[in-house]
Protein backbone atom coordinates (compact mmCIF):
# COMPACT_ATOMS: atom_id res chain seq x y z
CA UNK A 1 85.88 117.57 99.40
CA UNK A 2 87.09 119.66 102.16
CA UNK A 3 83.80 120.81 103.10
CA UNK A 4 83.15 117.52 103.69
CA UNK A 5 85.86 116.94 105.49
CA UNK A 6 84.97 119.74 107.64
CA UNK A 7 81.70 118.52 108.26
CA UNK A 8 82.69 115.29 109.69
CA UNK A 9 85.59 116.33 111.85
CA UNK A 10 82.52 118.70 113.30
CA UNK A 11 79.89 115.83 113.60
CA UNK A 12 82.63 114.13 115.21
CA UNK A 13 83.59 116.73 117.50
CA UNK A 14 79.91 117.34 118.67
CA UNK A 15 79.23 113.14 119.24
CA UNK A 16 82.38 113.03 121.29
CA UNK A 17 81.58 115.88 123.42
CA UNK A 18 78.08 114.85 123.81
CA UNK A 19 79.29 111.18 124.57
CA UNK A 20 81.56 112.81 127.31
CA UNK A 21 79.34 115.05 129.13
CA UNK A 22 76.92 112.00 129.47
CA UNK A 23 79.82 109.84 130.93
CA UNK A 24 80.71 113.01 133.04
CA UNK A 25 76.83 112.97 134.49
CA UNK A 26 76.51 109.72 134.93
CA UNK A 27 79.49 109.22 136.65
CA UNK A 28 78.68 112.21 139.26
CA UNK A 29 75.05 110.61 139.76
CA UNK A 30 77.04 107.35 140.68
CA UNK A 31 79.39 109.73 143.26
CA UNK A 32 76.65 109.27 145.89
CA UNK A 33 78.07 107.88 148.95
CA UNK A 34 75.05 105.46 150.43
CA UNK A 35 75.01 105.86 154.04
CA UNK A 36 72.26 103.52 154.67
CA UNK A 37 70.34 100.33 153.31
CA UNK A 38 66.66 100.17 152.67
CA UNK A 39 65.50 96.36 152.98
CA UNK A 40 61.71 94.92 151.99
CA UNK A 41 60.04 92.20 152.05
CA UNK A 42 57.64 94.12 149.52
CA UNK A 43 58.08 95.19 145.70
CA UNK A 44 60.94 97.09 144.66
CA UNK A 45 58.81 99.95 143.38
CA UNK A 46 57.98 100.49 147.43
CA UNK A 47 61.80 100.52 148.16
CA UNK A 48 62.51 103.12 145.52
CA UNK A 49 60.04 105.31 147.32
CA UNK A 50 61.45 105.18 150.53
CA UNK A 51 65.18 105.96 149.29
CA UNK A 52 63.94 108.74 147.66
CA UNK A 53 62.06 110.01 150.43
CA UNK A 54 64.97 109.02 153.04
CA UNK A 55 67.53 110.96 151.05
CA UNK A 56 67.57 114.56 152.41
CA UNK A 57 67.10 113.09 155.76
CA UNK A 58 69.75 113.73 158.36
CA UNK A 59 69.94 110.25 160.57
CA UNK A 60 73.40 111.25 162.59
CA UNK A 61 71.17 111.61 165.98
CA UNK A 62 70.34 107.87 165.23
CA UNK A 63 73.37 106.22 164.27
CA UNK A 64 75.37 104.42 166.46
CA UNK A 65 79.73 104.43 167.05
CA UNK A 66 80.61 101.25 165.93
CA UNK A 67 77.35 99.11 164.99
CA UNK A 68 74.71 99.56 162.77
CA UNK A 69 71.86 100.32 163.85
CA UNK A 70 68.17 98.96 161.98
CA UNK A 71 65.19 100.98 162.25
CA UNK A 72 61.65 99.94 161.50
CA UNK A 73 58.89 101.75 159.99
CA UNK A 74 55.38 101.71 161.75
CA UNK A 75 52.79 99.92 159.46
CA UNK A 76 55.47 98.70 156.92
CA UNK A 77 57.79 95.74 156.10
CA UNK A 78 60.62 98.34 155.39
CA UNK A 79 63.49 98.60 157.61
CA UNK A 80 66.56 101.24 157.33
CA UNK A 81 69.89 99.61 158.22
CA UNK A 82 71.76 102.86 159.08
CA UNK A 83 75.65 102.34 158.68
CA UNK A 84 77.60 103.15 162.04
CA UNK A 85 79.84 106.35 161.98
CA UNK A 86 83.00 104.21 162.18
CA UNK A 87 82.01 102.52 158.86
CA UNK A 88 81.34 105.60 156.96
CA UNK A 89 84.78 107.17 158.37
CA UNK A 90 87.01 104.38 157.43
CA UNK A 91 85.06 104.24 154.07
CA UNK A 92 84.28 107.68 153.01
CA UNK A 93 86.36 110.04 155.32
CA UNK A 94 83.41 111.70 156.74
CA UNK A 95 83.77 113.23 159.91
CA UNK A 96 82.05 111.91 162.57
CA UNK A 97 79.10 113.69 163.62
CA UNK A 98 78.60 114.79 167.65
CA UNK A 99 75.17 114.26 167.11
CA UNK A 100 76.38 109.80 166.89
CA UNK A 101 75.36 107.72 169.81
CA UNK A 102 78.12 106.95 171.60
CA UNK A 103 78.25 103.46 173.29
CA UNK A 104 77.60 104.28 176.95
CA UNK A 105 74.36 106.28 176.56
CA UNK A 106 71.24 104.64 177.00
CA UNK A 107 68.83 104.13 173.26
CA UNK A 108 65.49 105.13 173.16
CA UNK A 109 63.93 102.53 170.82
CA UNK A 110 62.43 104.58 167.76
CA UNK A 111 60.75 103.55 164.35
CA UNK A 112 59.97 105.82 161.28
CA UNK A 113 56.88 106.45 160.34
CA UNK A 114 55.78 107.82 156.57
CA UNK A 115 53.32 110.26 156.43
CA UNK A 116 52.16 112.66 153.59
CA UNK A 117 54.97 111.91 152.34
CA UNK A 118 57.30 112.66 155.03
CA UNK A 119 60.01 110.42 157.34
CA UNK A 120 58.64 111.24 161.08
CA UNK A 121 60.12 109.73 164.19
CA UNK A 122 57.96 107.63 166.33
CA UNK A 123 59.57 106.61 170.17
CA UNK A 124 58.33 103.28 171.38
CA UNK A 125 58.09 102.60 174.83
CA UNK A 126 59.86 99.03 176.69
């Protein structure tokens, strides 16, 4: 009887830590702070690519003070809606980059452009 016992107070023991660590993961994979929006007009399959793609990319010498700021991609009906700097301060804390447009300084107009797998920028001319 007591091995018994035994045995289910250490089946227990191993669900409940199992159980935990997944809640633990899954709650630091949900501890990403989204700094940007990805809109299409396409499938969702498309969009998925492009956040993947878009996440290691640095966009601070793009984003504006106090506005967001949408970016287009060449050949695509994907847009990037990058948050302004004042957003993600009063939302996550994060320090506002020098690299932010500020205001007064005249905006080149840019769009992204994928290739081979890559985010490149692409300046378009008025």
């Amino acid at each position: 009887m007591k091995t018994t016992l035994r045995k289910t107070i250490i089946v227990r023991t191993i669900f409940f830590l199992f159980l935990f660590l997944i809640i633990d993961v899954t709650a630091f994979a949900q501890g990403v702070k989204p700094h940007y929006v990805v809109n299409n007009a396409g499938d969702a399959k498309e969009t998925e690519n492009y956040y993947y793609l878009l996440s290691n990319f640095n966009f601070d010498q793009y984003r504006f003070y106090d506005k967001r700021r949408t970016i287009t991609f060449v050949k695509s009906a994907v847009t990037v809606e990058l948050y302004s700097a004042k957003e993600l301060l009063e939302t996550y804390q994060k320090p506002i980059s020098p690299l932010t447009i500020m205001d007064n300084i005249p905006q080149t107009d840019i769009a992204f452009l994928m290739n081979a797998g890559k985010v490149q920028i692409v300046k378009i001319k008025k």
